[in-house]
Protein backbone atom coordinates (compact mmCIF):
# COMPACT_ATOMS: atom_id res chain seq x y z
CA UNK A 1 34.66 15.47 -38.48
CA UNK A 2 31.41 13.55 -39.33
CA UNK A 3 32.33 11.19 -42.26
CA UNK A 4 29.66 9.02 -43.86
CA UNK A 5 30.16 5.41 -44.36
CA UNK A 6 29.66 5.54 -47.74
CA UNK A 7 32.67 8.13 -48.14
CA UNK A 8 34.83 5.76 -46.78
CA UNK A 9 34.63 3.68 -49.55
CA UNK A 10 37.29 3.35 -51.97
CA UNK A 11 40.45 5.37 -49.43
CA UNK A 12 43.28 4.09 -48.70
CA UNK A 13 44.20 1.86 -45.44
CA UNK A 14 47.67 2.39 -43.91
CA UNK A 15 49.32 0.63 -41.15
CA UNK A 16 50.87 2.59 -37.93
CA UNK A 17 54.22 1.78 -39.79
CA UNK A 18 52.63 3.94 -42.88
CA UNK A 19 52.54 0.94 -44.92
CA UNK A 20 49.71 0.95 -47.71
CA UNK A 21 47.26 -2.34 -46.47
CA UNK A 22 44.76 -1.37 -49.52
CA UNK A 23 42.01 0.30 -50.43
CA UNK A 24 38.76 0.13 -48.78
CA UNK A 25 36.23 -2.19 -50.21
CA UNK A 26 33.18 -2.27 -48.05
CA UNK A 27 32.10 -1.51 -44.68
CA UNK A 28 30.80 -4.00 -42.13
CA UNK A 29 28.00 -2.68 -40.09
CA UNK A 30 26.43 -4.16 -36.56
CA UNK A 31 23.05 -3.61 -37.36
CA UNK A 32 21.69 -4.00 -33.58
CA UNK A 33 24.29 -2.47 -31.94
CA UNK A 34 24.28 0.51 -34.89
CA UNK A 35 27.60 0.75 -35.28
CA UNK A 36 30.36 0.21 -37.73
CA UNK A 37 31.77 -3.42 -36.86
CA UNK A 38 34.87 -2.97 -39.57
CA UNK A 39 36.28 -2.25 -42.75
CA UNK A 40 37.12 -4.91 -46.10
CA UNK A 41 39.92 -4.71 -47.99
CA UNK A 42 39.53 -6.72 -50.95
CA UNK A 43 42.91 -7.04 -52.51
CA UNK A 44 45.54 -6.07 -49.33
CA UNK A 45 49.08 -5.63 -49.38
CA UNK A 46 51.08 -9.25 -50.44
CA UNK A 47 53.74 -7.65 -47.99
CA UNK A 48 51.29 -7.50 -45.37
CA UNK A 49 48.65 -10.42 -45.75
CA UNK A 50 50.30 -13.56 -47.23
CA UNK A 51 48.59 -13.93 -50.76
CA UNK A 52 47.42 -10.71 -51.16
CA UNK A 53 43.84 -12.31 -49.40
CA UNK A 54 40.80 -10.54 -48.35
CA UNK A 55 40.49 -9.00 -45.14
CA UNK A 56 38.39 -7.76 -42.47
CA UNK A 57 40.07 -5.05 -40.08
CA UNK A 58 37.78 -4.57 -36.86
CA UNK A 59 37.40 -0.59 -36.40
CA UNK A 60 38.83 -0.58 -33.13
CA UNK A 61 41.92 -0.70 -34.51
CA UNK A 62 41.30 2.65 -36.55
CA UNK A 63 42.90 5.64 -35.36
CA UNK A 64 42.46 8.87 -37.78
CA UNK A 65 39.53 9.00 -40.63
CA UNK A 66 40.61 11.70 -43.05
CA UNK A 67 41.60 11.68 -46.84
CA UNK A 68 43.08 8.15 -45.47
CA UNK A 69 42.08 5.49 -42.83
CA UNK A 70 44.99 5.27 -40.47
CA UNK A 71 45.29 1.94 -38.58
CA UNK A 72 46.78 2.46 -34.90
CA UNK A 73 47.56 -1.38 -34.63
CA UNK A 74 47.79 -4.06 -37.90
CA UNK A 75 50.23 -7.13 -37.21
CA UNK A 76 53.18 -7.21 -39.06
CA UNK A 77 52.37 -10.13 -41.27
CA UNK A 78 48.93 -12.28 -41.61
CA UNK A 79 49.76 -15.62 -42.67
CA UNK A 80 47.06 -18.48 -43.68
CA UNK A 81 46.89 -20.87 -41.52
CA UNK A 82 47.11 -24.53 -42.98
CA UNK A 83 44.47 -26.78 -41.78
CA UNK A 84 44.70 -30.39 -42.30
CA UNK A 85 42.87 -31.96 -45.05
CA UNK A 86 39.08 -34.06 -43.62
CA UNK A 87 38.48 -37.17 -45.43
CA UNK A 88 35.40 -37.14 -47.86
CA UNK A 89 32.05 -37.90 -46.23
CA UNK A 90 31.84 -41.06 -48.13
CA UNK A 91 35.36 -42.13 -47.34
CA UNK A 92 35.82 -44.00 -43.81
CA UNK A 93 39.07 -42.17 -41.30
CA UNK A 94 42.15 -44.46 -41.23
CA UNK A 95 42.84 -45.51 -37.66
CA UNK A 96 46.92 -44.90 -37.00
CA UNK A 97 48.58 -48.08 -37.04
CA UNK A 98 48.75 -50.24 -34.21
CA UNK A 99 52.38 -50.84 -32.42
């Protein structure tokens, strides 16, 4: 079955599990290579992606394109990372004290 990108728009992601990840937003294309790179889920599953954040799920991990995009692999939880805080450009790094 031949789908066009286009009609993938707007179907429904699930996970192996059958979990609903969310609805498909847009489709990321690799222009040189002409191929579809992956799909974007705007607002995903809070159960699945830790504040309900965007996400980009690389097409290799697609396994069945029908009335629904089935996923073959999606981890069990995507958490956000917390990176520490950088000091201001204008504001000089503090050196850790000396012992």
């Amino acid at each position: 079955m031949l789908v066009e990108m286009t009609e993938l728009l707007g179907r429904q992601m699930y996970t192996p599990e059958g979990r609903l990840l969310g609805e498909i937003d847009n489709v990321v294309v690799d222009v040189e290579a002409a191929k579809i790179d992956g799909l974007y889920v705007d607002e995903t599953s809070p159960m699945l992606v830790e504040g309900s954040r965007p996400t980009n799920v690389p097409y290799r991990w697609v396994s069945a394109v029908n009335d629904v995009v089935l996923l073959k692999y999606f981890p069990r939880r995507v958490s956000v990372k917390k990176v520490p805080a950088r000091p201001a450009k204008d504001e000089e790094p503090v050196a850790p004290a000396a012992r």
